[in-house]
Protein backbone atom coordinates (compact mmCIF):
# COMPACT_ATOMS: atom_id res chain seq x y z
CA UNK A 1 -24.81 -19.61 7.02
CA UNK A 2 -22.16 -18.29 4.82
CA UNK A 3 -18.03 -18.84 5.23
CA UNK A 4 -17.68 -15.49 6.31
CA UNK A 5 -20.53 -15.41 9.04
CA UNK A 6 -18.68 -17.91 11.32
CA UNK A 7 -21.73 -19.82 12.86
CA UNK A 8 -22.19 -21.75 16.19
CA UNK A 9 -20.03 -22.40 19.53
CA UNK A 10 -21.62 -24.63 21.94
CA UNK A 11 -25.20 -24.64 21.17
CA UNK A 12 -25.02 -21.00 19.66
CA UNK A 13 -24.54 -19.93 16.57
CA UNK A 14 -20.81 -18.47 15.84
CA UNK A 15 -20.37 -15.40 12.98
CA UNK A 16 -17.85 -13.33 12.49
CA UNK A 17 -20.44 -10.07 13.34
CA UNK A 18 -20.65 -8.87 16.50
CA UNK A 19 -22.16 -5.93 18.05
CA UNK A 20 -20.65 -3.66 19.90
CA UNK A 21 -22.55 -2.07 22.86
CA UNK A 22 -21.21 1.32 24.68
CA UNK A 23 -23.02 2.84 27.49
CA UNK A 24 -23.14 6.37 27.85
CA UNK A 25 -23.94 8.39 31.12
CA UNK A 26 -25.43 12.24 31.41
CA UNK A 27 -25.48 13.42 34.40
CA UNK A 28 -26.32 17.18 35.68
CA UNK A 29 -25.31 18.58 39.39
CA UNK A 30 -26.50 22.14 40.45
CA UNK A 31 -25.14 22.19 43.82
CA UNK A 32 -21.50 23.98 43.85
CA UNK A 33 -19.92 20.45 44.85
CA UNK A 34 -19.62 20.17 40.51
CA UNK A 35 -16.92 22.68 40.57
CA UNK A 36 -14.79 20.81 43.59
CA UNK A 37 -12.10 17.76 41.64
CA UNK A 38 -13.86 14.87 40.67
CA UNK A 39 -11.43 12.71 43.41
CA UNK A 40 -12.15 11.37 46.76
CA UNK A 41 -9.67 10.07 49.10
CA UNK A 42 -10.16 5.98 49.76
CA UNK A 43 -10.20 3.66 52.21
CA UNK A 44 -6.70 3.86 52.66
CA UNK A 45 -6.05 7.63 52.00
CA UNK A 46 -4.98 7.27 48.41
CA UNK A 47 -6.59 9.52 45.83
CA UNK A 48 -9.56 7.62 43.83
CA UNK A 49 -8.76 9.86 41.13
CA UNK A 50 -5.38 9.10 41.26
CA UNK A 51 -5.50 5.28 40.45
CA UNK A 52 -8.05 5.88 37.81
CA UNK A 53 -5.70 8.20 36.01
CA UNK A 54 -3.15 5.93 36.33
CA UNK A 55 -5.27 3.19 34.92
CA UNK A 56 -6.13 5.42 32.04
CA UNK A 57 -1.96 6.25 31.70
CA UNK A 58 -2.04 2.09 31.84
CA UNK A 59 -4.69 1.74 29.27
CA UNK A 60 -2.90 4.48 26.76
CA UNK A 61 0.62 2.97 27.21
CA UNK A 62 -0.71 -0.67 26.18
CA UNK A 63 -2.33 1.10 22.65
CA UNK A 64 0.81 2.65 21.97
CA UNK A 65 2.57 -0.15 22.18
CA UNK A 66 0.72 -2.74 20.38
CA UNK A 67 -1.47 -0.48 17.54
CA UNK A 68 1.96 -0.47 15.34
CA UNK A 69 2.44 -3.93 15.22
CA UNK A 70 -1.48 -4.76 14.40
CA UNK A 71 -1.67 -4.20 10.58
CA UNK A 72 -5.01 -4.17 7.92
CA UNK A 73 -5.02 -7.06 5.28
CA UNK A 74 -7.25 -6.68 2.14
CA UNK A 75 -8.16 -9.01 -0.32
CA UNK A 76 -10.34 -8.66 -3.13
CA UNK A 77 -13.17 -10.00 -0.90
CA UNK A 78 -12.46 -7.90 2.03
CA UNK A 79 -10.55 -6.55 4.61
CA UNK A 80 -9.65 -8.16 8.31
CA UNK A 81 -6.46 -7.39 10.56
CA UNK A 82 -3.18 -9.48 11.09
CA UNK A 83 -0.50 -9.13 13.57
CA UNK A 84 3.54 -8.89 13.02
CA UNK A 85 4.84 -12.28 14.23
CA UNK A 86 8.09 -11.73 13.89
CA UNK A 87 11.35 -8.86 12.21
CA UNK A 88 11.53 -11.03 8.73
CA UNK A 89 8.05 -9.54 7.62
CA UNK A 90 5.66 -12.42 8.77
CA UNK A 91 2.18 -11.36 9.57
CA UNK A 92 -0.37 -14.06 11.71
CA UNK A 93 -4.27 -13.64 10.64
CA UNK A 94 -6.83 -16.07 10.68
CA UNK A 95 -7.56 -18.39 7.42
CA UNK A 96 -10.73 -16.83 6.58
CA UNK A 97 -9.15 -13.32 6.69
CA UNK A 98 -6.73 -14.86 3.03
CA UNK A 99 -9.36 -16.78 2.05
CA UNK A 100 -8.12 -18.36 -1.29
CA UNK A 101 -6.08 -14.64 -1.94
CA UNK A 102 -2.09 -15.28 -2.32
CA UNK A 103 -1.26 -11.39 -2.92
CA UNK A 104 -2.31 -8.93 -0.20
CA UNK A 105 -2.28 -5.39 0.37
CA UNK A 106 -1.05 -4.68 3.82
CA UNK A 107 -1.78 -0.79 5.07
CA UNK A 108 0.23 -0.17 8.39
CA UNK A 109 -0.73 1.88 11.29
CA UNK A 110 0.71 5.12 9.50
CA UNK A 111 -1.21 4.56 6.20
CA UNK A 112 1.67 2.95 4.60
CA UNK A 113 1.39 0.49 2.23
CA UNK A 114 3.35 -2.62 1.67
CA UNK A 115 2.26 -5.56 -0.69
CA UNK A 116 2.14 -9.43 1.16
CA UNK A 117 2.08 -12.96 -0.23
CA UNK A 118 0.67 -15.79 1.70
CA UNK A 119 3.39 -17.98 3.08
CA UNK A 120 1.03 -21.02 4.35
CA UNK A 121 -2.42 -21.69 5.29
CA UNK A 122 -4.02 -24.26 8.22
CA UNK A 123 -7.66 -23.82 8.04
CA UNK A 124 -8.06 -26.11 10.82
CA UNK A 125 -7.00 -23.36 13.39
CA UNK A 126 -8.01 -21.12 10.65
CA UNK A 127 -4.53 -19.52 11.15
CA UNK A 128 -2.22 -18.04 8.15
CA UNK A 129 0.77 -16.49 7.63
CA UNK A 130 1.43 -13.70 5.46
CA UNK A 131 4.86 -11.93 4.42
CA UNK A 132 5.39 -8.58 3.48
CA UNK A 133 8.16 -7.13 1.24
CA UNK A 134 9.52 -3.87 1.08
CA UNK A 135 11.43 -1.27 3.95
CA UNK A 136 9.11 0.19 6.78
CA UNK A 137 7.96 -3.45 8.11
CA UNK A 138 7.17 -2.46 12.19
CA UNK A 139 8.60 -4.00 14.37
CA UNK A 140 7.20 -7.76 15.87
CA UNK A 141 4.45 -8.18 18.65
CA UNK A 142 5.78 -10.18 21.78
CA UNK A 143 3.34 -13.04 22.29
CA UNK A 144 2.71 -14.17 25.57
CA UNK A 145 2.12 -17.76 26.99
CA UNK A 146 -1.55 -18.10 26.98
CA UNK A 147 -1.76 -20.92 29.36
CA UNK A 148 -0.82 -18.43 32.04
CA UNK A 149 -4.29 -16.29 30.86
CA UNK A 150 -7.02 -16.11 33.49
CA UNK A 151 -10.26 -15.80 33.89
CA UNK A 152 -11.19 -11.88 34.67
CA UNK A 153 -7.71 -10.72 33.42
CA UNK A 154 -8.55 -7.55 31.53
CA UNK A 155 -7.89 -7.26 27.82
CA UNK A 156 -7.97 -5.37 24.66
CA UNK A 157 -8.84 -6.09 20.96
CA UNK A 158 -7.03 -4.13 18.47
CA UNK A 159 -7.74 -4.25 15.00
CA UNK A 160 -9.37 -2.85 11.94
CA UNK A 161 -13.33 -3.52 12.31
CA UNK A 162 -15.28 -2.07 9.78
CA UNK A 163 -12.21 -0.96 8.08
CA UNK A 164 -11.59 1.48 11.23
CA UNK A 165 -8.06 1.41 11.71
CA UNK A 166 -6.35 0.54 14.62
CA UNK A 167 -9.70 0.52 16.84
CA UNK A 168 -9.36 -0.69 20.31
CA UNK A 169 -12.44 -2.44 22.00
CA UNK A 170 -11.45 -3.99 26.17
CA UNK A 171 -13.66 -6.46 27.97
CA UNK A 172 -12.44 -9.68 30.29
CA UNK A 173 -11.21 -13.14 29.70
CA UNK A 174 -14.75 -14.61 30.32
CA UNK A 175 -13.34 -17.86 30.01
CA UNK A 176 -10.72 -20.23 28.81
CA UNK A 177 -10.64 -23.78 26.89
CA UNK A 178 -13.98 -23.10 24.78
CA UNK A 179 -14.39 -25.93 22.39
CA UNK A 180 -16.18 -23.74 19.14
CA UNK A 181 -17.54 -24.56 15.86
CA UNK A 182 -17.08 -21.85 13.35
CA UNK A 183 -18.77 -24.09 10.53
CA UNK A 184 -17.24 -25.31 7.30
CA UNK A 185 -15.62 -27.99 9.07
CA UNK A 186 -13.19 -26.06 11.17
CA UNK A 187 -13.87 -26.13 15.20
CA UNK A 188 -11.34 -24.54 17.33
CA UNK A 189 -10.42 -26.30 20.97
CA UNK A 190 -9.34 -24.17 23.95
CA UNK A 191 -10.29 -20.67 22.50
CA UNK A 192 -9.95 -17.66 24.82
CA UNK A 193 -13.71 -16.19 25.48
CA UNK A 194 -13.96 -12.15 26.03
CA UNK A 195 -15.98 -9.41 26.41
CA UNK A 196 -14.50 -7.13 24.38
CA UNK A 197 -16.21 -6.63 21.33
CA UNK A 198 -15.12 -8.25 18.30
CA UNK A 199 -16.53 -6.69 15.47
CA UNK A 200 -16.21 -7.40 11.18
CA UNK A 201 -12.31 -6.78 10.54
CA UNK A 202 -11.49 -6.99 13.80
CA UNK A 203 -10.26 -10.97 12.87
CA UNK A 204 -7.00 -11.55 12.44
CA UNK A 205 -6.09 -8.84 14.98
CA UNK A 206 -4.49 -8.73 18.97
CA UNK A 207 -6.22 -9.80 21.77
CA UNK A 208 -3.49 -8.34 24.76
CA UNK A 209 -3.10 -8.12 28.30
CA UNK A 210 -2.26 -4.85 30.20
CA UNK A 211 1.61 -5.91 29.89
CA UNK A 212 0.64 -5.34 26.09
CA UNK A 213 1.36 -9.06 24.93
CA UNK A 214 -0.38 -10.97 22.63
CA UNK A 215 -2.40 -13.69 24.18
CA UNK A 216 -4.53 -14.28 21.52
CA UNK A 217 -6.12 -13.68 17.91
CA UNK A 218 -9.52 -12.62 18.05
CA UNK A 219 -11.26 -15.09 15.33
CA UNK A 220 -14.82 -15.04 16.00
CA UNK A 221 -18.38 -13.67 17.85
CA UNK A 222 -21.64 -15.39 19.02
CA UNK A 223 -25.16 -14.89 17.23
CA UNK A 224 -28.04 -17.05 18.53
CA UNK A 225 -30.34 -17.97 15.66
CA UNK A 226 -33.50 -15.81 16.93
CA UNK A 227 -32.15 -12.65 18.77
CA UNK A 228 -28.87 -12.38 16.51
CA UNK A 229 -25.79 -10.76 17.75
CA UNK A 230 -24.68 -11.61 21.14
CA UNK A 231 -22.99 -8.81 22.53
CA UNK A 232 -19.48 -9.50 24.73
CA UNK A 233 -19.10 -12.88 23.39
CA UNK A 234 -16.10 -13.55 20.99
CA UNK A 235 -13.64 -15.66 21.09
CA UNK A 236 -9.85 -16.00 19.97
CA UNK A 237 -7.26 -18.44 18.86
CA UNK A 238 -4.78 -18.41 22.39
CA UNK A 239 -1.40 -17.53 21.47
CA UNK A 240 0.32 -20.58 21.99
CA UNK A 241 -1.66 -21.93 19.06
CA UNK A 242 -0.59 -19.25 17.28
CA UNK A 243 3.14 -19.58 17.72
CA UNK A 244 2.98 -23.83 17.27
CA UNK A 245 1.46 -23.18 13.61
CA UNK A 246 2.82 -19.87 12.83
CA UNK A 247 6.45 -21.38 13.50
CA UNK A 248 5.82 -24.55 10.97
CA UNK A 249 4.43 -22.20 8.17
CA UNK A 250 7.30 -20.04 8.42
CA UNK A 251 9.26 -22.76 8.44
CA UNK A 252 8.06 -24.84 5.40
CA UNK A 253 4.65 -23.39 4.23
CA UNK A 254 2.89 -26.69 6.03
CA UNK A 255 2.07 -27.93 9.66
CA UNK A 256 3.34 -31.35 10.34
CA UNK A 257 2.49 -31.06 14.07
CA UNK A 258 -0.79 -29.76 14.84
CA UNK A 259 -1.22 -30.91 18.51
CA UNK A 260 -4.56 -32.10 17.81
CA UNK A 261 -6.42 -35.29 16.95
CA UNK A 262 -7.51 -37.04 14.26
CA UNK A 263 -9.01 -40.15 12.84
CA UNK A 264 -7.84 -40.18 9.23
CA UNK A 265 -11.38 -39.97 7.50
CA UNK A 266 -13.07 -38.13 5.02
CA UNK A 267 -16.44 -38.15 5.72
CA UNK A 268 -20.15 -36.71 5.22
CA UNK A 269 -23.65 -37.07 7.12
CA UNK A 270 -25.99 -39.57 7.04
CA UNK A 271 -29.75 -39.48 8.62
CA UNK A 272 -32.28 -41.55 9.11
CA UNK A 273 -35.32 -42.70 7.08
CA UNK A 274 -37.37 -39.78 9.11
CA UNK A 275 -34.58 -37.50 8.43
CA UNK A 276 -32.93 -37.21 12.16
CA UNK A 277 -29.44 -36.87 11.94
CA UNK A 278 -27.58 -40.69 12.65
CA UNK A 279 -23.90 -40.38 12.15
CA UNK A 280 -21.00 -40.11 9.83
CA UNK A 281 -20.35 -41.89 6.48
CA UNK A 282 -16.61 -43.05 6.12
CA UNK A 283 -16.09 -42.04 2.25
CA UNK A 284 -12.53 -42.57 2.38
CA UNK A 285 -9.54 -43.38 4.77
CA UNK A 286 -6.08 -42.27 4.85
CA UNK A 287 -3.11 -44.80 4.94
CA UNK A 288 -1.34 -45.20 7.79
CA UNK A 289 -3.98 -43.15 9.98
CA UNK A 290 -5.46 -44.14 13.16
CA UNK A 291 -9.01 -45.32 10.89
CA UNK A 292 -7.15 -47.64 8.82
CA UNK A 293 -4.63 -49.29 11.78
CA UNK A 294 -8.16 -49.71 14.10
CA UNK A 295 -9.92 -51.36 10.80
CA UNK A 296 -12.70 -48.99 9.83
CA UNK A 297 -13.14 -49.23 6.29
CA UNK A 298 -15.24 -46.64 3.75
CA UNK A 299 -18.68 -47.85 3.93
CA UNK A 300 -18.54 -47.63 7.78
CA UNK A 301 -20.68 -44.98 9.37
CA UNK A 302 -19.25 -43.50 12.93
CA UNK A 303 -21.83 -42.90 15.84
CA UNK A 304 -19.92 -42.44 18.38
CA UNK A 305 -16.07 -41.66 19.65
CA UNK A 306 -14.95 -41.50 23.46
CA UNK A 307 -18.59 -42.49 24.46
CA UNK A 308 -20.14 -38.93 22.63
CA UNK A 309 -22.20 -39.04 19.87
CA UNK A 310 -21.22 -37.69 16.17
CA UNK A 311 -24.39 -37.73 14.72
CA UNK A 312 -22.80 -35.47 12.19
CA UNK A 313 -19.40 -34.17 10.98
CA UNK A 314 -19.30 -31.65 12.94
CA UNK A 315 -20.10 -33.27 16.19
CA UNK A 316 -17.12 -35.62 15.52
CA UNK A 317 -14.87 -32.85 14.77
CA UNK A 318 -15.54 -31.17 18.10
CA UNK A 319 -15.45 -34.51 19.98
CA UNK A 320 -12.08 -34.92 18.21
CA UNK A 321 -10.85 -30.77 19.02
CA UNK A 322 -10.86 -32.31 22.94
CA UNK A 323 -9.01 -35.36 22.47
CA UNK A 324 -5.39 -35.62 22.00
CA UNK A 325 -3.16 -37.71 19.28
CA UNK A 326 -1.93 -40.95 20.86
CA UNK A 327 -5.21 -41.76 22.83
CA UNK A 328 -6.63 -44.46 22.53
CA UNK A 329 -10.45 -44.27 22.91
CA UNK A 330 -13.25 -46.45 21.98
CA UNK A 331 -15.19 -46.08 18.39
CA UNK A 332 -18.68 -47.09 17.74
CA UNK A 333 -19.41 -48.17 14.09
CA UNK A 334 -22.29 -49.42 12.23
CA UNK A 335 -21.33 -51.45 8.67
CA UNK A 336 -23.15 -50.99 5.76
CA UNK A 337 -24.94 -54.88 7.08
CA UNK A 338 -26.31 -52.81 9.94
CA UNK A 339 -24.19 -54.67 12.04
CA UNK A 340 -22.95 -53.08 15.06
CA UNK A 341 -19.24 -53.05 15.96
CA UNK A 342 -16.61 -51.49 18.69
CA UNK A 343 -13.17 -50.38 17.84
CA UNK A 344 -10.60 -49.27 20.55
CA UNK A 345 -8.76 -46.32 18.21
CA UNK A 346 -5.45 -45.11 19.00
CA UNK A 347 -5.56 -41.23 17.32
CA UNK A 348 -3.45 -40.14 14.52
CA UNK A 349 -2.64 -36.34 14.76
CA UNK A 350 -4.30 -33.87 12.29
C-alpha cells in the first residue's frame, strides 16, 4: 500500500481514506398531531425540545470557535488540513500532510491566502510544523490535556476532506491508548480512536471536545484488506503529543525528547528458508544507543523484545511504541552462527 493510504492498526489495515456514512430518515404523519411542536415534556418536566436545541446552540458555538483556527495546506502533491498552534504563525499537521514540500500554500477559513515554510518535521509521530508569513494569521487553537479524554466523550473533526473547507464530521472517543501502524515505518502509541469520520484532507486537522479544545489531530482511518473502508474508525495523534513535539520544532527545527523508546538500530526483515517471516536483521547500530551499550552487533537478527515477537520491523516498532526509554527489558537475538543469545536492554529514547 502506498505512503499516502496509511495501512494497518492492530490486525487491520490503516489508510488515510475513510468513508463517511450519514443516515437519513423520511418520515410522513397524516394525523393533525404533525402540526402540534415537535417537543414533549420529560421525565422531569423539562422541554425535550428544549435540551436538543440547546445541544444544537452547543454544537454551533464549538464550529464557530474552532473552524478559524483549522487552516488548508497544499502541496504540489495534495492538500490536507493543519491547525494554528500558536500567535507567531506556527501551524501543527501531520508529516505526511508536507511530505518532502518546504513551501506551502496555506488558504484560511475566509479564502485568504498566506504562503508557509516548514519549520521541522518528526515522521515518527508523523507530526510537522509549518509557519506562515504575512498579516491576517488567526488567532491560535487552545489545546487541551488529552490524558483527561474519555471514552464516550463526544467530539468533532474539523478539517478540509476532499478539499471541502472547514467540514465538520462528530462521532465518540471509541477509545484511548491505540497502539497503530500507519506503514512506512512509523507506528503511533496511545492514539485517540473516534467515530467521527475522518475522510482524505481531513489529516492534519482538529479533533475537539464540546469545550472546543483540541484534544487531538486526526491522522488516520481503518480499511480491512477484503471489505475496504471501515466506517467510524479513525484515529488521531492526542494532543499532548502534539504540544511535546510541536514545542521542540518550534524551538530548534528537531526533537531531542520524543518520550518514546528506542533501540538504536537500523534494521530490515529476514524470513525463513520457506519464506515465513523470522525476525529483524541488525544492519547497523548507533553509538552510544541502548543496542550498542547491551552488545548487539550488525549481523545480529532480533526475535524478540519484552517477551513479544518482532518477526519483522514493524512488529518491533510497535513492541517498542509501548515501552518507555530507561526500561530495561529482555532481548532475544540469534548471531549470524545461529547461536541463540539473551540480552537484558536498557532503552535509549527515539
Amino acid at each position: 500500500m502506498s505512503r499516502t493510504n496509511r495501512p494497518l492498526a492492530a490486525g487491520a489495515l490503516i489508510a488515510l481514506l475513510s468513508l463517511g456514512t450519514a443516515a437519513c430518515n423520511d418520515s410522513t404523519s397524516r394525523s393533525s398531531a404533525a402540526t402540534k411542536p415537535a417537543s414533549s415534556a420529560g421525565g422531569d418536566g423539562t422541554s425535550v425540545g428544549s435540551e436538543a436545541t440547546q445541544v444544537e446552540s452547543a454544537f454551533v458555538q464549538v464550529v464557530d470557535r474552532v473552524r478559524p483556527t483549522v487552516v488548508e495546506i497544499s502541496t504540489p502533491s495534495g492538500l490536507g488540513s493543519g491547525v494554528m498552534y500558536d500567535g507567531k504563525g506556527d501551524i501543527v499537521t501531520n508529516a505526511h500532510v508536507v511530505g518532502d514540500s518546504t513551501q506551502f500554500q496555506v488558504t484560511l477559513v475566509d479564502g485568504h491566502s498566506l504562503p508557509g515554510e516548514l519549520v521541522g518535521t518528526f515522521p515518527p509521530d508523523d507530526l510537522a510544523v509549518v509557519r506562515v508569513s504575512g498579516s491576517g494569521a488567526p488567532a491560535a487553537a487552545k489545546f487541551d490535556d488529552s490524558s483527561t479524554v474519555k471514552v464516550g466523550q463526544i467530539v468533532m473533526a474539523v478539517g478540509n476532506p476532499l478539499g471541502l473547507e472547514s467540514s465538520v464530521t462528530d462521532g465518540i472517543v471509541s477509545s484511548t491508548g491505540r497502539t497503530v501502524s500507519e506503514g512506512g515505518g512509523v507506528v503511533l502509541p496511545s492514539t485517540i480512536q473516534t467515530s467521527a469520520p475522518i475522510n482524505p484532507g481531513n489529516s492534519g486537522g482538529a479533533l475537539v471536545g464540546l469545550d472546543g479544545d483540541v484534544i487531538g489531530i486526526p491522522t488516520l482511518a481503518a480499511v480491512t484488506p477484503d471489505l475496504g473502508a471501515a466506517p467510524g474508525i479513525g484515529f488521531a495523534v492526542p494532543s499532548n503529543t502534539v504540544k511535546r513535539i510541536a514545542d521542540q520544532l518550534i524551538s530548534s527545527g528537531k526533537v531531542t525528547d520524543s518520550g518514546r523508546a528506542a533501540l538504536g538500530i537500523s534494521g530490515t526483515n529476514v524470513v525463513t528458508g520457506s519464506g515465513a517471516p523470522f525476525g529483524v536483521l541488525v544492519q547497523s547500530i548507533e553509538p552510544d544507543k541502548a543496542a550498542q551499550a547491551a552488545g548487539i552487533s550488525p549481523g545480529d537478527v532480533i526475535t524478540s523484545v519484552a517477551g513479544k515477537p518482532t518477526t519483522t520491523m514493524e512488529e518491533l516498532q510497535s513492541v517498542l511504541a509501548d515501552l518507555s526509554p530507561g526500561q530495561t527489558v529482555p532481548v532475544e537475538v540469534v548471531h549470524s552462527d545461529g547461536s541463540r543469545a539473551p540480552y537484558q536492554v536498557t532503552l535509549s529514547s527515539l
